[in-house]
N, C-alpha and C. Protein backbone atom coordinates (compact mmCIF):
# COMPACT_ATOMS: atom_id res chain seq x y z
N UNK A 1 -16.06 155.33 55.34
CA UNK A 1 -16.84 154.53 54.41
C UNK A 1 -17.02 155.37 53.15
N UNK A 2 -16.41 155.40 51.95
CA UNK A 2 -16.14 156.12 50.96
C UNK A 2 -17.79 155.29 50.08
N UNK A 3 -18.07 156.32 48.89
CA UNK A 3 -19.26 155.76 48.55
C UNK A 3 -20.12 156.38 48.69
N UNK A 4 -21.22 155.95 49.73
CA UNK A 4 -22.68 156.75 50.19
C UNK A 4 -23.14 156.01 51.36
N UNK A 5 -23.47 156.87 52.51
CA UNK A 5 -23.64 157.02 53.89
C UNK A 5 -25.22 157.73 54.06
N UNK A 6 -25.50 157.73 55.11
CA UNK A 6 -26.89 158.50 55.28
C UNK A 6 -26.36 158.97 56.33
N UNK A 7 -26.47 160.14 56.92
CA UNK A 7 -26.55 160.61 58.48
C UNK A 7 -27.64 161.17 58.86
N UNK A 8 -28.55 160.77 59.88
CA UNK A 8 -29.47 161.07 59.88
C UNK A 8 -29.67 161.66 61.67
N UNK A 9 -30.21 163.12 61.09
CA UNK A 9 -30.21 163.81 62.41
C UNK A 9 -31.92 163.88 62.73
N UNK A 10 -31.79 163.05 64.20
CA UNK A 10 -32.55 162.45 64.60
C UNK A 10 -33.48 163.63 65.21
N UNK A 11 -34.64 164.30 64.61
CA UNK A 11 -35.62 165.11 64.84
C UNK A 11 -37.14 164.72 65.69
N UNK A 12 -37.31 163.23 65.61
CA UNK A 12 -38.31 163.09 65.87
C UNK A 12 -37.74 162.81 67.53
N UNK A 13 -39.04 163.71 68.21
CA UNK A 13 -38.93 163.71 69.96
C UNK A 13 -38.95 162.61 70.57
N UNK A 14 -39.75 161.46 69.83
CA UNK A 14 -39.80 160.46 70.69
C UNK A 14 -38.41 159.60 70.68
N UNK A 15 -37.63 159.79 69.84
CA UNK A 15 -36.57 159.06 69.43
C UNK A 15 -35.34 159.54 70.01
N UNK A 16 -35.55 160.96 70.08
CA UNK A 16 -34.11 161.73 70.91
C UNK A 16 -34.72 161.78 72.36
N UNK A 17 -35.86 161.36 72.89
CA UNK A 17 -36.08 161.89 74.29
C UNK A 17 -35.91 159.78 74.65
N UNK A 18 -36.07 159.02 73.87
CA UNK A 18 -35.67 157.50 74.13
C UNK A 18 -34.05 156.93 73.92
N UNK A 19 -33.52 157.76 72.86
CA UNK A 19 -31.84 157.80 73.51
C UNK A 19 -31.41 158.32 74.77
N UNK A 20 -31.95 159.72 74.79
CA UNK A 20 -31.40 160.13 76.18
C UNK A 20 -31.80 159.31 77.11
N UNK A 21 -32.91 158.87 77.11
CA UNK A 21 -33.21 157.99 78.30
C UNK A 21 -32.09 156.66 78.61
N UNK A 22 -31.81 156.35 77.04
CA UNK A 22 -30.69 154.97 77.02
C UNK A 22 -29.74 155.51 77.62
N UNK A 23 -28.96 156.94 77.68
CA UNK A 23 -27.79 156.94 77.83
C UNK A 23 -27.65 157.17 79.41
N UNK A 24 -29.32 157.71 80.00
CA UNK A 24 -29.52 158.12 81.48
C UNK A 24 -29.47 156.39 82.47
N UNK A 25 -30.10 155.68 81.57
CA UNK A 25 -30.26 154.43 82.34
C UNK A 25 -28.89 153.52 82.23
N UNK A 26 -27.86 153.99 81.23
CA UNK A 26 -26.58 153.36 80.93
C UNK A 26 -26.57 151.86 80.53
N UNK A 27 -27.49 152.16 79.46
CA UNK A 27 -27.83 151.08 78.39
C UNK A 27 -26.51 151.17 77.22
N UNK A 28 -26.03 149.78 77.01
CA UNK A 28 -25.08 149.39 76.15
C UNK A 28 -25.28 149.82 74.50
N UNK A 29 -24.66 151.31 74.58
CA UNK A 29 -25.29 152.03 73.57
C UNK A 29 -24.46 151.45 72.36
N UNK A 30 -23.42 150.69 72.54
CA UNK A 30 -23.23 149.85 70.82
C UNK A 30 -24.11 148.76 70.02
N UNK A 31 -23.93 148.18 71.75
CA UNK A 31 -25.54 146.70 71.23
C UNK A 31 -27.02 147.52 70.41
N UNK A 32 -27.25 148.80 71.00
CA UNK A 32 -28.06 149.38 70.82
C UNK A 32 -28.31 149.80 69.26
N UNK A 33 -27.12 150.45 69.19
CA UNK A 33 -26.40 150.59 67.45
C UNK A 33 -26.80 149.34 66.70
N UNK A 34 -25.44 148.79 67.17
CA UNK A 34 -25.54 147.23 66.53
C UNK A 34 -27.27 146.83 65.47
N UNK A 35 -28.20 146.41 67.17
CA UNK A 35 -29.37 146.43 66.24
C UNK A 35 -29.65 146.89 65.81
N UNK A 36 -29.89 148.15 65.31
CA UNK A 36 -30.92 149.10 64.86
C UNK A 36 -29.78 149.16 63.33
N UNK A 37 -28.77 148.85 63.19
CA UNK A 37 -27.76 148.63 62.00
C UNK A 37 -28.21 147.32 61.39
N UNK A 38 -28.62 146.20 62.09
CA UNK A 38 -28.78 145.10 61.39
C UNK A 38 -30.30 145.43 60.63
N UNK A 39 -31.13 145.94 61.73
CA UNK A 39 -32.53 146.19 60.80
C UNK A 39 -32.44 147.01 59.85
N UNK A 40 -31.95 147.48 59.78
CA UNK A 40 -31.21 148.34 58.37
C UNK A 40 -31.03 148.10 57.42
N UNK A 41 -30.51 146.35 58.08
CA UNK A 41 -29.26 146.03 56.10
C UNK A 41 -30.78 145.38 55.45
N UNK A 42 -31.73 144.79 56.70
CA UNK A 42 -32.71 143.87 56.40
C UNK A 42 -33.83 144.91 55.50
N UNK A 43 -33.82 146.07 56.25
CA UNK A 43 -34.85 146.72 55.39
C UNK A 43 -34.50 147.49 54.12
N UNK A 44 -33.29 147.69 54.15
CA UNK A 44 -32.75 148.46 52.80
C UNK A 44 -32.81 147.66 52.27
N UNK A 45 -32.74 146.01 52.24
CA UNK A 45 -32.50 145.12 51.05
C UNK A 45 -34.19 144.86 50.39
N UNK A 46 -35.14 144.73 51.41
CA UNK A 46 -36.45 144.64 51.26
C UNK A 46 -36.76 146.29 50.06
N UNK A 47 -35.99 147.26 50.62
CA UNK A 47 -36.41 148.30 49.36
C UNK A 47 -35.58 148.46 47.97
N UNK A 48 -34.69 147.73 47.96
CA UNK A 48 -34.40 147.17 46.73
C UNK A 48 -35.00 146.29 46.04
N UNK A 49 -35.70 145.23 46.64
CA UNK A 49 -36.77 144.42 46.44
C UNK A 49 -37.80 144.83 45.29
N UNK A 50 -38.21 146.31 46.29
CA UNK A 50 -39.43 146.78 45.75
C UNK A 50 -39.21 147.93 44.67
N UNK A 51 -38.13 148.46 44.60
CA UNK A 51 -37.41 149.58 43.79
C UNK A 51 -38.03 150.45 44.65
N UNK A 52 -37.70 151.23 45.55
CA UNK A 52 -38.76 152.43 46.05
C UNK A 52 -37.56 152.96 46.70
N UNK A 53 -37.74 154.42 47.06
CA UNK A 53 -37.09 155.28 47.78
C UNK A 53 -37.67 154.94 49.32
N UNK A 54 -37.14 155.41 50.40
CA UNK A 54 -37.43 155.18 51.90
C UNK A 54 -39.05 156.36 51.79
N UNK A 55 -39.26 157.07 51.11
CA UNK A 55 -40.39 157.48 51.17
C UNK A 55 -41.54 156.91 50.49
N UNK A 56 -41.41 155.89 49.76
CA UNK A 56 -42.00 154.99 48.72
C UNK A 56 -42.04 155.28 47.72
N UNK A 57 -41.89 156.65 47.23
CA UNK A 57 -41.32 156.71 45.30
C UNK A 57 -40.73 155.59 44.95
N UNK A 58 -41.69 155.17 43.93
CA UNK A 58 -40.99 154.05 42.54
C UNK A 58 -39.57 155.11 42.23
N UNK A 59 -38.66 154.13 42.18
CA UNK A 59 -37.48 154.31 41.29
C UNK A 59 -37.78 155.12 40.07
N UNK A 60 -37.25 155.77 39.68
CA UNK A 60 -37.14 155.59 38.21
C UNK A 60 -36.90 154.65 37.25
N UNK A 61 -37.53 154.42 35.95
CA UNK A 61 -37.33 152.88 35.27
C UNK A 61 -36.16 152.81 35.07
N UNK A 62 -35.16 151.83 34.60
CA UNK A 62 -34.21 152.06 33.71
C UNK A 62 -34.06 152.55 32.11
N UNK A 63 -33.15 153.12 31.95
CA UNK A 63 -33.28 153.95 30.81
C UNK A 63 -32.67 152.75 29.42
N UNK A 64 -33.57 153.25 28.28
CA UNK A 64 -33.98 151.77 27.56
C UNK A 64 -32.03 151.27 26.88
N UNK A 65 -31.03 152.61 26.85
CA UNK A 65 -29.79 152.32 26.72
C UNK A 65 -29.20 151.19 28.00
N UNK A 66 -29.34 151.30 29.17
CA UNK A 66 -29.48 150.59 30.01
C UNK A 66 -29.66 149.04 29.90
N UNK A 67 -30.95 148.84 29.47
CA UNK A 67 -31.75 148.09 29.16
C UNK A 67 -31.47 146.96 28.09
N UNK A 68 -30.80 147.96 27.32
CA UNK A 68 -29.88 147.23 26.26
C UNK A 68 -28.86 146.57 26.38
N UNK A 69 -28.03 147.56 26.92
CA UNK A 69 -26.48 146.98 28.00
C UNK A 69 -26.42 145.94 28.30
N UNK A 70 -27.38 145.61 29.55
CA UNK A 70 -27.98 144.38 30.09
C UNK A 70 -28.23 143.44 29.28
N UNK A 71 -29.49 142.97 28.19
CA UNK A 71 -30.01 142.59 27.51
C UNK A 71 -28.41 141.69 26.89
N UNK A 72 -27.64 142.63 26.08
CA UNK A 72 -26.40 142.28 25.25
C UNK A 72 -25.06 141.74 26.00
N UNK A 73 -25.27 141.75 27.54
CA UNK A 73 -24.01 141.58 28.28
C UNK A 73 -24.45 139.77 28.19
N UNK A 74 -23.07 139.19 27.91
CA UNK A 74 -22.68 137.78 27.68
C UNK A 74 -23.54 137.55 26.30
N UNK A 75 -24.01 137.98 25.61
CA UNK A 75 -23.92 137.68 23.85
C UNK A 75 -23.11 137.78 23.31
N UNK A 76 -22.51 136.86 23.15
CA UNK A 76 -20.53 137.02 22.53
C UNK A 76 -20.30 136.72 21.37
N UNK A 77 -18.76 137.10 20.72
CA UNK A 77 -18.24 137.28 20.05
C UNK A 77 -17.27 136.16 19.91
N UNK A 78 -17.70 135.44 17.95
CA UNK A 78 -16.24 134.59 18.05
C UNK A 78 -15.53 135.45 17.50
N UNK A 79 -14.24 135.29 17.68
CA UNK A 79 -12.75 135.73 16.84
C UNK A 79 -13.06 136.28 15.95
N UNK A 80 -12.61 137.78 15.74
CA UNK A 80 -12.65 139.01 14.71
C UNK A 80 -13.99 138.87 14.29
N UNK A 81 -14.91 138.67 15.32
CA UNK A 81 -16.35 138.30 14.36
C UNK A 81 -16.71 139.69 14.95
N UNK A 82 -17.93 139.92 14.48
CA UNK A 82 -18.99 141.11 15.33
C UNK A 82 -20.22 140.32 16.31
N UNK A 83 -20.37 141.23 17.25
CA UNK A 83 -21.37 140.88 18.23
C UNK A 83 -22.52 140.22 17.95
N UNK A 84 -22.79 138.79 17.82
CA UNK A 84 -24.21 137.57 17.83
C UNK A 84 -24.91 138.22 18.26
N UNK A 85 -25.98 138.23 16.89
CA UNK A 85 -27.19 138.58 16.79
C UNK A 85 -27.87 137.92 18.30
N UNK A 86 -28.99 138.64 18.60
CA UNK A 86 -29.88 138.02 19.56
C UNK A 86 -31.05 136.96 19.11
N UNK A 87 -30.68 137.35 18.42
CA UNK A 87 -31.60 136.02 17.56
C UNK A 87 -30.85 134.84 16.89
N UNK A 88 -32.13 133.79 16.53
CA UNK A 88 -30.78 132.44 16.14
C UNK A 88 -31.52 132.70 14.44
N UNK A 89 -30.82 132.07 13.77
CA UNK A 89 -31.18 132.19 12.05
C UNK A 89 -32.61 131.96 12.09
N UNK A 90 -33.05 131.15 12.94
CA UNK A 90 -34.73 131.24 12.36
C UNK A 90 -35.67 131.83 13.12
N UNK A 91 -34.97 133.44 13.92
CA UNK A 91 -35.73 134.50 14.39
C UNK A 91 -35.95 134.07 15.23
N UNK A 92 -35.78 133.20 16.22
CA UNK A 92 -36.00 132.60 17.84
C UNK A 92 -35.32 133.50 18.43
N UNK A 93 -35.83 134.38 19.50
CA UNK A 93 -35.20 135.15 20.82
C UNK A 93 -33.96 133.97 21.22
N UNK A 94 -32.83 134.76 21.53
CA UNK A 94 -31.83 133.28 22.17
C UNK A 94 -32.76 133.39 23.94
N UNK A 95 -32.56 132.40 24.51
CA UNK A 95 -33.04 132.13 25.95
C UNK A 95 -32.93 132.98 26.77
N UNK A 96 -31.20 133.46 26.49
CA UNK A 96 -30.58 133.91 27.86
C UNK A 96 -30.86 135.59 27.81
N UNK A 97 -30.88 135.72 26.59
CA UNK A 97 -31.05 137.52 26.38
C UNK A 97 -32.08 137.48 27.04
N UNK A 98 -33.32 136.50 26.99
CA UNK A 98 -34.74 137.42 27.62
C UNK A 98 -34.67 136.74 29.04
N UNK A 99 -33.92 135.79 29.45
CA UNK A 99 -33.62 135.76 30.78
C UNK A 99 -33.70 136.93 31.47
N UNK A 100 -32.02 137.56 30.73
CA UNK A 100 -31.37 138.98 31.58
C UNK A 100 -32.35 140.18 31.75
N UNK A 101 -33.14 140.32 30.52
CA UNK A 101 -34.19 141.46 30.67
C UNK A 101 -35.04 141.43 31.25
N UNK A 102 -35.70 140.15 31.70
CA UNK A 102 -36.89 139.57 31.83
C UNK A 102 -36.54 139.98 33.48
N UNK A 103 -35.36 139.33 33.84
CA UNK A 103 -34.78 139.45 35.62
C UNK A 103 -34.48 141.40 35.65
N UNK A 104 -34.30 142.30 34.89
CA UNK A 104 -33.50 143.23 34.91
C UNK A 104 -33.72 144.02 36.31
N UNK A 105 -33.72 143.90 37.43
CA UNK A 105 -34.70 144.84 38.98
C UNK A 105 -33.26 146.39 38.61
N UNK A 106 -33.98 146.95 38.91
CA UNK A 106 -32.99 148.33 38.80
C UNK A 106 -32.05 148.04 39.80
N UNK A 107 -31.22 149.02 39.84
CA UNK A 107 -29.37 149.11 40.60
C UNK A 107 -29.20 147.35 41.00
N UNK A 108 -29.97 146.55 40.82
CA UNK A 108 -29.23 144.94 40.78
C UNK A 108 -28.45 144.91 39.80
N UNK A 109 -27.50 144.97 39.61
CA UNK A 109 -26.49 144.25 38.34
C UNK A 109 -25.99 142.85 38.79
N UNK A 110 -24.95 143.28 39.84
CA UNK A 110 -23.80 142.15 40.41
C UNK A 110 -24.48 141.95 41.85
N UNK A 111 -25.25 142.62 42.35
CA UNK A 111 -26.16 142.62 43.77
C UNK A 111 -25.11 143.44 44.67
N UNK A 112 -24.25 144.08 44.19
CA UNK A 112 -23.21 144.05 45.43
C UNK A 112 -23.50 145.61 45.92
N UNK A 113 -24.20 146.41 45.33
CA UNK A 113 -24.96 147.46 46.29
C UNK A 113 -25.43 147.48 47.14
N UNK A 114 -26.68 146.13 46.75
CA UNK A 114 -27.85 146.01 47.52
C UNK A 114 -26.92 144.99 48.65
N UNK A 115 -26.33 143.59 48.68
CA UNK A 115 -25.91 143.10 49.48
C UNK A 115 -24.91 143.31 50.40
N UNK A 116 -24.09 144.71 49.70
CA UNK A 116 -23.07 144.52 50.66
C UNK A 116 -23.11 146.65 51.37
N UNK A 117 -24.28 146.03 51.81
CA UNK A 117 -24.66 147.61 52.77
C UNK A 117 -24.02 147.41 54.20
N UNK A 118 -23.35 148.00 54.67
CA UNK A 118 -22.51 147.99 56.17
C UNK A 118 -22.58 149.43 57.16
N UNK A 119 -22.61 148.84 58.43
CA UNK A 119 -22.92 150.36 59.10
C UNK A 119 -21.58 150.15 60.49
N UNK A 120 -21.51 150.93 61.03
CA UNK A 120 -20.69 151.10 62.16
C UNK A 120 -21.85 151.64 63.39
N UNK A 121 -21.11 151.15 64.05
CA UNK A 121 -22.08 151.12 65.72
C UNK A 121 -20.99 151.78 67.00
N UNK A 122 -20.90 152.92 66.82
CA UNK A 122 -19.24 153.61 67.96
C UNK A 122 -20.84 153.60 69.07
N UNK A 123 -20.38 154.42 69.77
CA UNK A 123 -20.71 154.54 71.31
C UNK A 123 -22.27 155.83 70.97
N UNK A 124 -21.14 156.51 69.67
CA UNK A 124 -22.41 157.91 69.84
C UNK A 124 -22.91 158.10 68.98
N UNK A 125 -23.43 156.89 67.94
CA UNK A 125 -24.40 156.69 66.68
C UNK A 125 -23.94 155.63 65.78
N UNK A 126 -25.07 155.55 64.72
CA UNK A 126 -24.32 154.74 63.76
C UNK A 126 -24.29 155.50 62.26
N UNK A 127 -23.46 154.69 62.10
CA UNK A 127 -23.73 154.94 60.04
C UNK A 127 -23.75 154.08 59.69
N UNK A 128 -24.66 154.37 58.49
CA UNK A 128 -25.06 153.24 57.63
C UNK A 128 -24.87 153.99 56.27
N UNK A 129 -24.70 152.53 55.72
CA UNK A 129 -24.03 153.05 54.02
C UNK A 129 -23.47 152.10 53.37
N UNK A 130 -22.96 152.24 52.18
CA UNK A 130 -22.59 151.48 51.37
C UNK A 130 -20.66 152.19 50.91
N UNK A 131 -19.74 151.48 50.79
CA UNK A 131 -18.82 151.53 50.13
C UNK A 131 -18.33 151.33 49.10
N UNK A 132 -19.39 151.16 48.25
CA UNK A 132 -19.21 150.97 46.78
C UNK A 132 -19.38 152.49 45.87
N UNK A 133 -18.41 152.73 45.55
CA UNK A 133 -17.62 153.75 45.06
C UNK A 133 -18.71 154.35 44.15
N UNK A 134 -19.81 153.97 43.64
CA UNK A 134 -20.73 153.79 42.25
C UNK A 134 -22.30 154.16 43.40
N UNK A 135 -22.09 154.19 44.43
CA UNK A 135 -23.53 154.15 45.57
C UNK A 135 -23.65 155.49 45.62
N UNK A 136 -23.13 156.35 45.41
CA UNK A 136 -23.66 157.88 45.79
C UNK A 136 -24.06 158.22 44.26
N UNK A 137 -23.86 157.68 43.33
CA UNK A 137 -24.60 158.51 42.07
C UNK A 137 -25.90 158.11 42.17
N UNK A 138 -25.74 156.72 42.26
CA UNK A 138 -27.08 155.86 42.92
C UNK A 138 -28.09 156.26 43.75
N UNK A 139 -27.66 157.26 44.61
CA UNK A 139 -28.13 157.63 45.87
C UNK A 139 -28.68 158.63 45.05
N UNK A 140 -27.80 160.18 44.85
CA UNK A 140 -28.51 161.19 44.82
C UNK A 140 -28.57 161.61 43.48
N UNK A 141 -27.90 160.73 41.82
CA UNK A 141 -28.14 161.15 41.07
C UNK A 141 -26.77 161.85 40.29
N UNK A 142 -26.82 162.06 39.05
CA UNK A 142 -25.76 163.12 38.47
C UNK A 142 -24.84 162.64 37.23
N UNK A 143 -24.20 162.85 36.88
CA UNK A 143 -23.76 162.81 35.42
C UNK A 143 -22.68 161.71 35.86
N UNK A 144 -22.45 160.49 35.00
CA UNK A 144 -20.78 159.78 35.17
C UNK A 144 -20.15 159.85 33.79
N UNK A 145 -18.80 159.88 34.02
CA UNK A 145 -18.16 159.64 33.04
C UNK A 145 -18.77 159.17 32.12
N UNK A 146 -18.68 159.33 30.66
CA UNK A 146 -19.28 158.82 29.59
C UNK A 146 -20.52 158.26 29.57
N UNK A 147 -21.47 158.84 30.86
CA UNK A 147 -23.03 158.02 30.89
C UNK A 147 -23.99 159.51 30.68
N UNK A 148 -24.82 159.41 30.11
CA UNK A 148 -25.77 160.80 30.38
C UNK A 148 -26.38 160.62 31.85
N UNK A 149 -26.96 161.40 32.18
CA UNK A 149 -27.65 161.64 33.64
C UNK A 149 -28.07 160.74 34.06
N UNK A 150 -27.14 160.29 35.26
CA UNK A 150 -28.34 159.22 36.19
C UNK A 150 -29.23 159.49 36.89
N UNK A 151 -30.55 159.01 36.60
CA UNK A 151 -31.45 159.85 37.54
C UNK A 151 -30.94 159.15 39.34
N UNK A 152 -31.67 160.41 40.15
CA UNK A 152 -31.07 159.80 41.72
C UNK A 152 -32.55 158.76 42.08
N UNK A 153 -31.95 157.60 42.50
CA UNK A 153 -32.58 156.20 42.76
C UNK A 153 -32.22 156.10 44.75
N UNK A 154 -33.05 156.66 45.44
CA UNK A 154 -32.34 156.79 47.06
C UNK A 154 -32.83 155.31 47.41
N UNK A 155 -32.11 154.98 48.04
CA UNK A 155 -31.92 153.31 48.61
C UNK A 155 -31.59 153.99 50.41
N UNK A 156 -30.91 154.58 50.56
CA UNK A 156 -30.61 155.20 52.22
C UNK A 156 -31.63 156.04 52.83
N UNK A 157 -31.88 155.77 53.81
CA UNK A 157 -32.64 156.64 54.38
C UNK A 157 -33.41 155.87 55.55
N UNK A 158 -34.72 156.29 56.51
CA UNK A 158 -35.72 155.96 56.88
C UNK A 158 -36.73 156.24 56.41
N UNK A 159 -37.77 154.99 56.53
CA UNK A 159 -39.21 155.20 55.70
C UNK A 159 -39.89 155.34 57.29
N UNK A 160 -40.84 155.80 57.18
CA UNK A 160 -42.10 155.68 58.43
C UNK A 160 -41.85 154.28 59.43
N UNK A 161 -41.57 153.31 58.59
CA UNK A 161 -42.55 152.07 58.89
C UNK A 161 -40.57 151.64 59.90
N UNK A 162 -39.65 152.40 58.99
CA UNK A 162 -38.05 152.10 59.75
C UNK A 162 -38.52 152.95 61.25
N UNK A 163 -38.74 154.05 60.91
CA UNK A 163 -38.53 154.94 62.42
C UNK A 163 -39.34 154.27 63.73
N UNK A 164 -40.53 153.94 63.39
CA UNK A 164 -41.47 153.06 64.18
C UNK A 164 -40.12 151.64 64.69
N UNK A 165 -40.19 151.03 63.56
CA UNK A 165 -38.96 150.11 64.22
C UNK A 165 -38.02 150.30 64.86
N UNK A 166 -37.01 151.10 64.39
CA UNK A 166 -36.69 151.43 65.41
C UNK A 166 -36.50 152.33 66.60
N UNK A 167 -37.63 152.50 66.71
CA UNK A 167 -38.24 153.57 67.80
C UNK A 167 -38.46 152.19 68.78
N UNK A 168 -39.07 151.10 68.50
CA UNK A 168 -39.22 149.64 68.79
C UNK A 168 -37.94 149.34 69.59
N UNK A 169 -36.71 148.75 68.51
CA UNK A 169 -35.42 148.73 69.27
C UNK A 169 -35.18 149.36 70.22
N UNK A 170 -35.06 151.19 70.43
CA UNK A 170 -34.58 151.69 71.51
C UNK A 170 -35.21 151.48 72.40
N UNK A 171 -36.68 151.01 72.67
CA UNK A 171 -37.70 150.86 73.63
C UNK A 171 -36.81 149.66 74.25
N UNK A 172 -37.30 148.44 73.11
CA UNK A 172 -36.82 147.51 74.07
C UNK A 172 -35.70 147.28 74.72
N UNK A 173 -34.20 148.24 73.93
CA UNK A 173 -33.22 148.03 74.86
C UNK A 173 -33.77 149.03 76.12
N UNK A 174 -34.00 149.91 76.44
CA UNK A 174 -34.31 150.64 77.44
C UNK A 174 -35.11 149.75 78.00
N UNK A 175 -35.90 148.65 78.03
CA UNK A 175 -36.78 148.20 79.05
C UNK A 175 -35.65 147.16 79.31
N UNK A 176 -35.11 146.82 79.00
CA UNK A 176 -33.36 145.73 79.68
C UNK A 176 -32.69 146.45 80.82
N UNK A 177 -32.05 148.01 80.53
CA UNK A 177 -31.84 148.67 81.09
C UNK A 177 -31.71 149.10 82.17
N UNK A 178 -33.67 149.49 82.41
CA UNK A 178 -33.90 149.77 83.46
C UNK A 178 -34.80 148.70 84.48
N UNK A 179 -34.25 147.47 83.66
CA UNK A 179 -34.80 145.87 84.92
C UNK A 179 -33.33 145.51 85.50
N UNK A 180 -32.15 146.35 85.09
CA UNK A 180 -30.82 145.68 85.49
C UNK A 180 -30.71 146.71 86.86
């Protein structure tokens, strides 16, 4: 999965002493994956929602060049003309410019960060992540081609309120488990 991935080495006791238990009771450790991947895509999209890091840091705002970008994307150009004013001759905002700004949620452009997050579920963990080639500057930050510094905006990870969940999941597959 090229892009940005999280791997997350699982420290908390209750969580590595409730796998081992899955793997002692010979609980269907992909189904197991599986879910705990779907609550994932559901809660990473909920923290795009909110702009926040998995620890709850606000994002950083967007930067007002940014801002502009946006603002000016689909204000067009007729033939050998220069770029239409945002305004109409009698100083009226056009509609759609303060649409775009008005909607602007950070790393939303095309949604396809936030919507198209995918994880794999093998036998002996999962990953979760994104394959969009543009998700790791996103993630941790750093200079792109012809852009000054992106600040790092983390979208991957677990927050408190994920580990509890799925601390949840492994429970309940383990109580399937050990009624079979």
């Amino acid at each position: 999965m090229a892009g940005a991935n999280v791997s997350i080495a699982i420290s908390d006791r209750a969580l590595r002493a409730t796998i081992k238990r899955l793997q002692r009771a010979g609980a269907d450790l992909e189904a197991v994956w599986r879910d705990v991947g779907e609550y994932l895509l559901i809660s990473t999209r909920e923290r795009f929602d909110r702009e926040q890091a998995p620890d709850g840091t606000p994002w950083e705002p967007l930067a007002e060049s940014t801002l502009r970008r946006k603002m000016l994307k689909g204000v067009g150009r007729g033939k050998g003309k220069k770029r239409k004013s945002l305004t109409t001759g009698r100083g009226n905002t056009k509609a759609g410019a303060i649409r775009r700004l008005a909607s602007n949620q950070i790393l939303v452009e095309s949604s396809n960060l936030r919507d198209l997050m995918r994880y794999q579920a093998p036998r002996v963990g999962l990953r979760f992540g994104s394959d969009r080639v543009y998700a790791a500057i996103q993630q941790f930050g750093g200079a792109d081609v012809g852009r000054p510094d992106i600040p790092a905006r983390p979208f991957l990870g677990l927050s408190a309120a994920d580990r509890a969940e799925v601390l949840a999941i492994l429970n309940q597959h383990l109580e399937s488990a050990l009624r079979r």
